[in-house]
Structure formats: structure tokens, C-alpha cells
PDB file of N, CA and C in Angstrom:
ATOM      1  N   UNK A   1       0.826  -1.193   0.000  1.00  0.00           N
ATOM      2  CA  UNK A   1       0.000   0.000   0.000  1.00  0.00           C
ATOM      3  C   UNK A   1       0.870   1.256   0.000  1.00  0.00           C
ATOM      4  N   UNK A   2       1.966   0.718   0.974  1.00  0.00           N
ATOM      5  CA  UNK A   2       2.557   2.678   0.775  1.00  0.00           C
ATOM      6  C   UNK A   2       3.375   2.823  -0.129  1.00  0.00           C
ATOM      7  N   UNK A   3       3.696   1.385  -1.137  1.00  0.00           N
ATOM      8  CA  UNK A   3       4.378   2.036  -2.612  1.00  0.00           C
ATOM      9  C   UNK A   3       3.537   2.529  -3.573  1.00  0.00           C
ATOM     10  N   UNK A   4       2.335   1.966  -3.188  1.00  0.00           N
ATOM     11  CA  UNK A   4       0.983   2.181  -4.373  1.00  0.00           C
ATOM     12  C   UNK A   4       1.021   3.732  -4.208  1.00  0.00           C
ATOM     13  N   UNK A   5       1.070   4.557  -2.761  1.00  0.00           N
ATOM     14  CA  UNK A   5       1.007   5.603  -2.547  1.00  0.00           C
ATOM     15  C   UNK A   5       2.123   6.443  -2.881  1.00  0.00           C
ATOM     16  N   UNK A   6       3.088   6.169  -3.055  1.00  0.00           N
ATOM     17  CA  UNK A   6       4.295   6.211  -3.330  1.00  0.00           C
ATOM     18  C   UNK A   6       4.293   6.948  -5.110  1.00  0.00           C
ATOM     19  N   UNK A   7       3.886   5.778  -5.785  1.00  0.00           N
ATOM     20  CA  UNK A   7       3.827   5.959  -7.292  1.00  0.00           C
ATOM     21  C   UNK A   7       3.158   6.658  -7.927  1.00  0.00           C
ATOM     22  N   UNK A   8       1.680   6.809  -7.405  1.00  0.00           N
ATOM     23  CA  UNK A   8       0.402   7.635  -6.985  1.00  0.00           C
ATOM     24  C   UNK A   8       0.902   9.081  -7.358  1.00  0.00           C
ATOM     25  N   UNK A   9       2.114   9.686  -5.839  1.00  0.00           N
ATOM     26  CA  UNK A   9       2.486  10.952  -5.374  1.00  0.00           C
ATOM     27  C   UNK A   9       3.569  11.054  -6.729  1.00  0.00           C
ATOM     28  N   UNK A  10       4.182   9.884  -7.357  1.00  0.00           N
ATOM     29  CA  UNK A  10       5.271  10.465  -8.470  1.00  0.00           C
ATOM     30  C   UNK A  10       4.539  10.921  -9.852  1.00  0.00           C
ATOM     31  N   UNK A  11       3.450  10.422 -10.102  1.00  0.00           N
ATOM     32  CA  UNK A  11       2.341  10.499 -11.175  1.00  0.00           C
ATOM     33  C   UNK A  11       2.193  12.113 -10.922  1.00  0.00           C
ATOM     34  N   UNK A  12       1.345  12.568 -10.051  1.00  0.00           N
ATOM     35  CA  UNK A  12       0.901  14.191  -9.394  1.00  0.00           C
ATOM     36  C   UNK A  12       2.192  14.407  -9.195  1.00  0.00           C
ATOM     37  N   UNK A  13       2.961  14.438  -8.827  1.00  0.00           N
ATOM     38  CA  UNK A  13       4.053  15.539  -9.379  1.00  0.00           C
ATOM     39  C   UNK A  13       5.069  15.960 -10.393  1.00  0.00           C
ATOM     40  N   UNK A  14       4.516  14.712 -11.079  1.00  0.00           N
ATOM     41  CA  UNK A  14       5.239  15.093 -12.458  1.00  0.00           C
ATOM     42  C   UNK A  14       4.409  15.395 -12.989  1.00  0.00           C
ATOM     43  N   UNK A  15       2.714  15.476 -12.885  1.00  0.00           N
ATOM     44  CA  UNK A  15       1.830  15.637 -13.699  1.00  0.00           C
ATOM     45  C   UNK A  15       2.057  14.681 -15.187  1.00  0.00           C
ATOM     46  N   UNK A  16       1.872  13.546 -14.812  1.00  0.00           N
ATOM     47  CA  UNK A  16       2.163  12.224 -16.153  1.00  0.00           C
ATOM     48  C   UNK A  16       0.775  12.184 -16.101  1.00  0.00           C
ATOM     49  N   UNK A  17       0.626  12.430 -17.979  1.00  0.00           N
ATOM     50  CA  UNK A  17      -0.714  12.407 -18.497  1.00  0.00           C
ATOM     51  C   UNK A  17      -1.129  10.937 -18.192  1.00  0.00           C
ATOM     52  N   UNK A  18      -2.687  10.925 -18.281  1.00  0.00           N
ATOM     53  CA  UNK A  18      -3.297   9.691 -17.904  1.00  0.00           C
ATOM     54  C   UNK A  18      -2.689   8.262 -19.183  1.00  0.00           C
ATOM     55  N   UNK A  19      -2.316   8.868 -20.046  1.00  0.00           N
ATOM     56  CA  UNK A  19      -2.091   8.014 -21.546  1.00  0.00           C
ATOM     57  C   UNK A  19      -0.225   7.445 -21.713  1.00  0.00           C
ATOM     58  N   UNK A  20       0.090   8.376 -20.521  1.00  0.00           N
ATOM     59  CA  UNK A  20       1.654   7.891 -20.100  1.00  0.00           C
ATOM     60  C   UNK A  20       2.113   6.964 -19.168  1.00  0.00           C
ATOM     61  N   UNK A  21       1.019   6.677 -18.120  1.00  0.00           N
ATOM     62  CA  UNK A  21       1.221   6.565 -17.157  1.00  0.00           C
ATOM     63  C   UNK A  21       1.747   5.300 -17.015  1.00  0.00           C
ATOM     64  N   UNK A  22       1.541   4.362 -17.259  1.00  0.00           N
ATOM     65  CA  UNK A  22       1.797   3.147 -17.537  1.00  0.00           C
ATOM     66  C   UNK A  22       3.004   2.852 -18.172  1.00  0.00           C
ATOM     67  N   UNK A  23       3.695   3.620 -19.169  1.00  0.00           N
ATOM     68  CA  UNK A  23       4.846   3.386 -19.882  1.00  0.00           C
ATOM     69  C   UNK A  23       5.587   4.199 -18.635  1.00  0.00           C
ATOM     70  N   UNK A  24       4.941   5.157 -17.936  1.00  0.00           N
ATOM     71  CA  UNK A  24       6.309   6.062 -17.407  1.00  0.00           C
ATOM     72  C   UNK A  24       6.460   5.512 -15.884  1.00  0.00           C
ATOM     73  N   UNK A  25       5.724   3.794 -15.581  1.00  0.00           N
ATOM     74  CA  UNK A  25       5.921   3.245 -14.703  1.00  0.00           C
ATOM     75  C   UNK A  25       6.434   2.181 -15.001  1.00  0.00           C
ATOM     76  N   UNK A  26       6.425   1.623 -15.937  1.00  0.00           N
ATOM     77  CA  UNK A  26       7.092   0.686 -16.609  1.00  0.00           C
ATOM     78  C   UNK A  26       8.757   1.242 -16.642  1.00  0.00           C
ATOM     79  N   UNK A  27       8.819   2.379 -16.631  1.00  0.00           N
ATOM     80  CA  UNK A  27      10.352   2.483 -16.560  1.00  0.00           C
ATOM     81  C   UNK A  27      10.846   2.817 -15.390  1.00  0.00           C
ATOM     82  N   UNK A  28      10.602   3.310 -14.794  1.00  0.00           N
ATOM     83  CA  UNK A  28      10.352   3.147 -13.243  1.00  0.00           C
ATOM     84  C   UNK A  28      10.823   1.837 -12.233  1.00  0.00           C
ATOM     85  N   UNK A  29      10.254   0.616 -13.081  1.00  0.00           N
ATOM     86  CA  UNK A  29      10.415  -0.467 -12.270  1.00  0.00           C
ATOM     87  C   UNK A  29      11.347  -1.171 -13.452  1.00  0.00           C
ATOM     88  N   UNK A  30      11.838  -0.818 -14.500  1.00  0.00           N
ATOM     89  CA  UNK A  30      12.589  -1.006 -15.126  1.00  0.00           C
ATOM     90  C   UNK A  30      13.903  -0.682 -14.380  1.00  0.00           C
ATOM     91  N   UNK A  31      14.040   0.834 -14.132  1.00  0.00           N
ATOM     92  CA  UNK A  31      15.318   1.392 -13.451  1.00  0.00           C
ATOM     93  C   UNK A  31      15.496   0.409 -12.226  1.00  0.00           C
ATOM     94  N   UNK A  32      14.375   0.143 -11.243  1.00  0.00           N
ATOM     95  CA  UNK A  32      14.457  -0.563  -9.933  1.00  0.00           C
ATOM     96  C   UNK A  32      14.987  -1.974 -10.475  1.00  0.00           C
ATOM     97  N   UNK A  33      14.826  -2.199 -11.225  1.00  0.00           N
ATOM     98  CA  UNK A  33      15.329  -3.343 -11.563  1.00  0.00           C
ATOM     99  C   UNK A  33      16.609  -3.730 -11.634  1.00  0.00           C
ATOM    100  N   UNK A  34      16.823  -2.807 -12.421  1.00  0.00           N
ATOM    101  CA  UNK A  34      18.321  -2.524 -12.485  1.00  0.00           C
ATOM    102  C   UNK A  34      19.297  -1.926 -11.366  1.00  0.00           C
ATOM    103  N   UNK A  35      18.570  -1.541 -10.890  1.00  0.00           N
ATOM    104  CA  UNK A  35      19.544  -0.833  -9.639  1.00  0.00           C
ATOM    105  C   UNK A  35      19.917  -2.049  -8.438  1.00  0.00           C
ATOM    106  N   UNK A  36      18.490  -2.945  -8.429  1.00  0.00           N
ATOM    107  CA  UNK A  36      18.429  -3.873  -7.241  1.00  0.00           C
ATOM    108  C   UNK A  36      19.532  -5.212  -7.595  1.00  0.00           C
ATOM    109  N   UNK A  37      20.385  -4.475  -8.786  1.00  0.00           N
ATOM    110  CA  UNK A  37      21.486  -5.868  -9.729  1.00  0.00           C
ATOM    111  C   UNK A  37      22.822  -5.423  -9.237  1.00  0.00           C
ATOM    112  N   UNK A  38      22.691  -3.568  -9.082  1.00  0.00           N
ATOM    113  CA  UNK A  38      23.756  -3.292  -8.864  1.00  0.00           C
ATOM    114  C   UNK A  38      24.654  -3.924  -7.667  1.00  0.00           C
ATOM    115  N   UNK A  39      26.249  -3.494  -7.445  1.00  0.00           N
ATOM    116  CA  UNK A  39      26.745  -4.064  -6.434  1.00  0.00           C
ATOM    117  C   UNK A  39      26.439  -3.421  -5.079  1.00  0.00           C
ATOM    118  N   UNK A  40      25.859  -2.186  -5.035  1.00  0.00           N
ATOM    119  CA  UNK A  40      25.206  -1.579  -3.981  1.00  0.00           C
ATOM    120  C   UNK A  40      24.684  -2.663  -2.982  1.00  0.00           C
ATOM    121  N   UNK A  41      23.318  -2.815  -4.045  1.00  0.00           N
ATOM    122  CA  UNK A  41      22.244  -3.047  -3.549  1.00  0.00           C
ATOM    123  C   UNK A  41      22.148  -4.932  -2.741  1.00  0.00           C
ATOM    124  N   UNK A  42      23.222  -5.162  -3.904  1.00  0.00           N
ATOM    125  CA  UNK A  42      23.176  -6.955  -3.474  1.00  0.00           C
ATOM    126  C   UNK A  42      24.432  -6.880  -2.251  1.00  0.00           C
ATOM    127  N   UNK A  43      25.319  -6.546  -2.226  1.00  0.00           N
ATOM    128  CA  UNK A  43      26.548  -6.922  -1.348  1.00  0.00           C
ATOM    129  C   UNK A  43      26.018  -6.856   0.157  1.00  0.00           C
ATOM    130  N   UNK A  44      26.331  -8.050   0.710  1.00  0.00           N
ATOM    131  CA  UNK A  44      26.121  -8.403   2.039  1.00  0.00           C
ATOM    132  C   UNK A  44      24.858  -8.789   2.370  1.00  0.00           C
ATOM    133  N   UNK A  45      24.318  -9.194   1.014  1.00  0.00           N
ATOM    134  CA  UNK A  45      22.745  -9.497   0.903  1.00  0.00           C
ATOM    135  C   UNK A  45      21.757  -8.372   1.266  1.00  0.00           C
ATOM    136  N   UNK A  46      22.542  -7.292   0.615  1.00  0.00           N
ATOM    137  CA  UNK A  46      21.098  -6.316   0.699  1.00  0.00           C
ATOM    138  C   UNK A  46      21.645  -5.609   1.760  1.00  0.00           C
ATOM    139  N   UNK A  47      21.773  -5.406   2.685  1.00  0.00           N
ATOM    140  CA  UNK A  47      21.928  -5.106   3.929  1.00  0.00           C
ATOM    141  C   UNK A  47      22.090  -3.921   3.607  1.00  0.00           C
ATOM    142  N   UNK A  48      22.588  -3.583   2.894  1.00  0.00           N
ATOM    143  CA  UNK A  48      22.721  -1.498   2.883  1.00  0.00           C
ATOM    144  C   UNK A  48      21.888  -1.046   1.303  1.00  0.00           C
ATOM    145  N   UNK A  49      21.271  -1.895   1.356  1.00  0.00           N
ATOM    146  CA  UNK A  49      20.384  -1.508  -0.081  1.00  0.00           C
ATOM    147  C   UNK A  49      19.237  -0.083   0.119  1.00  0.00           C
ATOM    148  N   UNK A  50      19.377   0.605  -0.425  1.00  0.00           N
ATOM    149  CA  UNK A  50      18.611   1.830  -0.113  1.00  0.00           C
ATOM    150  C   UNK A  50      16.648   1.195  -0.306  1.00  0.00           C
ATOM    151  N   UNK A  51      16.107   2.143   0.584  1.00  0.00           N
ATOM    152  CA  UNK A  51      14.942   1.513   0.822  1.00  0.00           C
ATOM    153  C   UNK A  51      14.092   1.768  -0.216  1.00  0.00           C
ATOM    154  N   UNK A  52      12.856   0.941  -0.433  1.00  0.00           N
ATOM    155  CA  UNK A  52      12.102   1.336  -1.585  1.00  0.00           C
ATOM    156  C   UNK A  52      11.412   2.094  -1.792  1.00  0.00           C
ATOM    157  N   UNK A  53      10.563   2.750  -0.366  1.00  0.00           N
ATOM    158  CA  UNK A  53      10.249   4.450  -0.014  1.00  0.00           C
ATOM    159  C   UNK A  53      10.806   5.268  -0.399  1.00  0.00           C
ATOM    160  N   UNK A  54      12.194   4.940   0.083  1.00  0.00           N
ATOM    161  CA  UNK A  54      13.049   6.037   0.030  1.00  0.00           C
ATOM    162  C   UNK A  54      13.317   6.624  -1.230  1.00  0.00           C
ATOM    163  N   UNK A  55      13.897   5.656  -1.867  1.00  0.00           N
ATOM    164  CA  UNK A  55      14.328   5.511  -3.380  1.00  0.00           C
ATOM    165  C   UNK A  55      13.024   6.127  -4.049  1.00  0.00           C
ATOM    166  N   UNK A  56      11.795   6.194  -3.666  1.00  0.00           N
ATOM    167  CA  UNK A  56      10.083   6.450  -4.629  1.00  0.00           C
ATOM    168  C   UNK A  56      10.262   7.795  -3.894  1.00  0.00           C
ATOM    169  N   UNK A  57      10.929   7.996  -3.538  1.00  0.00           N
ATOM    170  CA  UNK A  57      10.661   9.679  -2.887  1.00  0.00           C
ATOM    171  C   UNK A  57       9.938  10.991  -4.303  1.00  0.00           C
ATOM    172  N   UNK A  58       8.932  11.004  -4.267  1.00  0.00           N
ATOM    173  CA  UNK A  58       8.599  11.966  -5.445  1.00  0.00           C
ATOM    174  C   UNK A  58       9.188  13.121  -5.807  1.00  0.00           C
ATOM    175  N   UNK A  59      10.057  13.972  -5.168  1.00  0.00           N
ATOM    176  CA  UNK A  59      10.802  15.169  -4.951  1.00  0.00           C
ATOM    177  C   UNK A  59      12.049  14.810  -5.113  1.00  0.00           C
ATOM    178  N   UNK A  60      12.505  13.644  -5.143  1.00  0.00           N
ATOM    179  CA  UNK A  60      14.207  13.051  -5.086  1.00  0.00           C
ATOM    180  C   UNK A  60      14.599  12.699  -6.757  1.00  0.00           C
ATOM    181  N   UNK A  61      13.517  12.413  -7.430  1.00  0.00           N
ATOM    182  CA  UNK A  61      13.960  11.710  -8.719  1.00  0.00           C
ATOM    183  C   UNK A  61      15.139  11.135  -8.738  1.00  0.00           C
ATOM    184  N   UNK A  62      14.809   9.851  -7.754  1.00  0.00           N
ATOM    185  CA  UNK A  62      15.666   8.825  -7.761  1.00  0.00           C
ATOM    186  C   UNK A  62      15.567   7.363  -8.604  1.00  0.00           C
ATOM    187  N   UNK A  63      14.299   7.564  -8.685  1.00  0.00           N
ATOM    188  CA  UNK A  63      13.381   6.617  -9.618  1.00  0.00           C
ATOM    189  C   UNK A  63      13.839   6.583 -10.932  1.00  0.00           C
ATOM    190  N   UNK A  64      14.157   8.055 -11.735  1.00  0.00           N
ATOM    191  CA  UNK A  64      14.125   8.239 -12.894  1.00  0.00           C
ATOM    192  C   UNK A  64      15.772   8.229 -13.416  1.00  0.00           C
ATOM    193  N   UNK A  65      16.710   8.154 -12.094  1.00  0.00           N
ATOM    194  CA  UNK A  65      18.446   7.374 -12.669  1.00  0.00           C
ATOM    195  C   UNK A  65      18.340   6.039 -12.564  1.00  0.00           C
ATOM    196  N   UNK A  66      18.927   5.627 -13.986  1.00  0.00           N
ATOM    197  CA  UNK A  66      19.273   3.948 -14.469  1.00  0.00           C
ATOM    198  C   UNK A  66      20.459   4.020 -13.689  1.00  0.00           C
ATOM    199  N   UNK A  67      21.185   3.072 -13.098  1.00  0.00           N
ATOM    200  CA  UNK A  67      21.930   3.121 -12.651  1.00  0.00           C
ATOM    201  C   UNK A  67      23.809   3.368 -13.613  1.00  0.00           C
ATOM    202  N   UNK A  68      24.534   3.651 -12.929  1.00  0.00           N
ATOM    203  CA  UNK A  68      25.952   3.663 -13.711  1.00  0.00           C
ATOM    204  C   UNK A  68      26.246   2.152 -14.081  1.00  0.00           C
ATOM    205  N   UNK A  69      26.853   1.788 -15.220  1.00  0.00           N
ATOM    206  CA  UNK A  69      27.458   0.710 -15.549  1.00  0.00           C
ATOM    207  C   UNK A  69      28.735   0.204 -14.983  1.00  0.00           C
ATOM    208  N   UNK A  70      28.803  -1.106 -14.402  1.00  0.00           N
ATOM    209  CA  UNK A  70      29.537  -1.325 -13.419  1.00  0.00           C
ATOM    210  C   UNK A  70      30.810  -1.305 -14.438  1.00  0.00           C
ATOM    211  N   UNK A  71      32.144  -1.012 -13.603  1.00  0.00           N
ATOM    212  CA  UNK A  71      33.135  -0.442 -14.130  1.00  0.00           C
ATOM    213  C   UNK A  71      34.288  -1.408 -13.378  1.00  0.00           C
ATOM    214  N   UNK A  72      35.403  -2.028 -13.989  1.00  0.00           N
ATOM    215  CA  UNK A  72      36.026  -3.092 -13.075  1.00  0.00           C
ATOM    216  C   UNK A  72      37.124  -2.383 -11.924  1.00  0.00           C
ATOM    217  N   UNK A  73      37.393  -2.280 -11.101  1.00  0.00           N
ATOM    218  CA  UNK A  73      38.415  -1.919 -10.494  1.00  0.00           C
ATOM    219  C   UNK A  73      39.660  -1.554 -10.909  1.00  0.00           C
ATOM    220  N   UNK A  74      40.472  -0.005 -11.355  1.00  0.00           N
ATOM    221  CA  UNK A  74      41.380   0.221 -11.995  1.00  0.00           C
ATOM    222  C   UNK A  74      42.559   0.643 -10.656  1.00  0.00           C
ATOM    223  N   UNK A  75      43.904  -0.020 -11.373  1.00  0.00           N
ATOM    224  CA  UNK A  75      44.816   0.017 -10.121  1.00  0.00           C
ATOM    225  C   UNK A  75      45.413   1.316 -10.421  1.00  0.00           C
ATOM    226  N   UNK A  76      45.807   1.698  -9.258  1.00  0.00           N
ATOM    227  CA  UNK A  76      46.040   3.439  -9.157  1.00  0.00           C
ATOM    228  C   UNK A  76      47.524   3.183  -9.547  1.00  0.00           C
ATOM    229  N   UNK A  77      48.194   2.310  -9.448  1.00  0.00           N
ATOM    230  CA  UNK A  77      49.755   2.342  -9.511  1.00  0.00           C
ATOM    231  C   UNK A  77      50.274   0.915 -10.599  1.00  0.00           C
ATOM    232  N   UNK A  78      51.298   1.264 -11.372  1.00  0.00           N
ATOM    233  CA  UNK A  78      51.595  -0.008 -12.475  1.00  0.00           C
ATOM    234  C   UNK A  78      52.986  -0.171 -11.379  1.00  0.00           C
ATOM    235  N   UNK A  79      52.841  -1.245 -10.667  1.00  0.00           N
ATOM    236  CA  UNK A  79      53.861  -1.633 -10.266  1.00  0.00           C
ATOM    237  C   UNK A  79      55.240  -1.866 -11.264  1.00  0.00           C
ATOM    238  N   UNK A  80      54.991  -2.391 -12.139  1.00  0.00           N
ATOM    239  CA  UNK A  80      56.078  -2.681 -12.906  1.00  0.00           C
ATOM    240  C   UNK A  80      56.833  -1.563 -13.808  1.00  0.00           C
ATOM    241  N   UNK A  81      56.193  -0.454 -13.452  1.00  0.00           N
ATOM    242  CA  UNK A  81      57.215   0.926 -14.297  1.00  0.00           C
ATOM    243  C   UNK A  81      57.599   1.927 -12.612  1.00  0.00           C
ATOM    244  N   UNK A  82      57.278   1.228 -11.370  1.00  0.00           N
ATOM    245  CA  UNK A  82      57.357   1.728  -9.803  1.00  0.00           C
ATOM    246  C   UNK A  82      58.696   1.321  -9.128  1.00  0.00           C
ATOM    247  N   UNK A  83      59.808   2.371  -9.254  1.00  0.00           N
ATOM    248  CA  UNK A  83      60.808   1.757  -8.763  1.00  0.00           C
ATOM    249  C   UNK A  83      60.605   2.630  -7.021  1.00  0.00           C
ATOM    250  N   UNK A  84      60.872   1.761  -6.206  1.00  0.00           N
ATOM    251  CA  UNK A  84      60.740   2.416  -4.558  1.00  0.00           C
ATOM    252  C   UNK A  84      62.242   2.866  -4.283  1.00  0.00           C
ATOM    253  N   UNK A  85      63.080   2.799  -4.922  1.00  0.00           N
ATOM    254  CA  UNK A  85      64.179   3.472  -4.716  1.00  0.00           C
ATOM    255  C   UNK A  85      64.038   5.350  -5.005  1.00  0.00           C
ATOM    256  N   UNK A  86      63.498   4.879  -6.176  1.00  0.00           N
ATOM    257  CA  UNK A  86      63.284   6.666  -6.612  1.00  0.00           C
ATOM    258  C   UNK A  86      62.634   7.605  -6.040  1.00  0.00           C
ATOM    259  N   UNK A  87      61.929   7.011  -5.093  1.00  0.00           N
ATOM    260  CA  UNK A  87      61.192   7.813  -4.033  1.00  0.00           C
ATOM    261  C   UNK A  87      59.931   8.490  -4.140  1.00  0.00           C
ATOM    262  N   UNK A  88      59.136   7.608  -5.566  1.00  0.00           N
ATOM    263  CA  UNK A  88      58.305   8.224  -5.834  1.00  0.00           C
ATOM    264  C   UNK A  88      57.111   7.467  -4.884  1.00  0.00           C
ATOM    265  N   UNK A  89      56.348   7.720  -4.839  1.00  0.00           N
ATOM    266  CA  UNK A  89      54.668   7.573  -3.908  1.00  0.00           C
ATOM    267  C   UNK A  89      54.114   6.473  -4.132  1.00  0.00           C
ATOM    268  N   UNK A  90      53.174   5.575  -3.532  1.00  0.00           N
ATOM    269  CA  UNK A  90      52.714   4.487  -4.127  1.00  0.00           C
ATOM    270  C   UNK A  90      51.135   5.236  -4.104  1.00  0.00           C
TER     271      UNK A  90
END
């Protein structure tokens, strides 16, 4: 019930015509979809996954970012051109 109310309050404040409404919730739970894949949302089983209220906040347009494309871990330093004699920084 309080997401129904939730989606309700994002409809009236975006003012989404009656003939949109459906496609512009369809993406909506499209984005949630995607977000609930990210590594955010799954690591440690959820446990720090932002809430689904929260996230429907009508004033936040949090709903309406797809999430960033996960990106692999880039190493800040090429060890192999890093001499520690030269005194440069790791």
C-alpha cells in the first residue's frame, strides 16, 4: 500500500498524463530493476540496499536514474614501471 502511494504521489508531481502513465511506470520499475542488480544493492545481501520508499521519494527523482554501468576496479599504480628506490609515492 505505501508504494501504491508512493507511485500515486510520483504520477501528481510530475503531472504524467493519464495516456503515459503506464509506460512512465514501466520504466520506473525497469530502473528498480536494475539498480536492485547493482553491487550496492546486493553486497552483504542487501543489507545497505537503499529503501524502496526512500528511493520512490517523489521530490528526489531517484526513480528516474538507471543506474551507472559497473566499471572493473582500476589500479592506481603499475607496479612494474614503480621503482621504490626513486622515491616516488605508491
Amino acid at each position: 500500500m505505501a508504494v501504491g502511494g508512493k507511485l500515486a504521489a510520483i504520477l501528481k508531481y510530475k503531472r504524467v498524463p493519464a495516456a503515459d502513465r503506464v509506460r512512465y511506470l514501466e520504466s520506473i520499475n525497469k530502473n528498480h530493476a536494475q539498480m536492485c542488480a547493482t553491487e550496492q544493492w546486493t553486497k552483504d545481501g542487501g543489507e545497505y540496499a537503499k529503501g524502496l520508499e526512500n528511493w520512490l521519494a517523489p521530490t528526489k527523482d531517484r526513480y528516474e536514474a538507471a543506474p551507472a554501468p559497473a566499471q572493473p576496479p582500476q589500479s592506481r599504480t603499475n607496479y612494474s614501471e614503480w621503482d621504490p628506490l626513486a622515491g616516488g609515492e605508491v
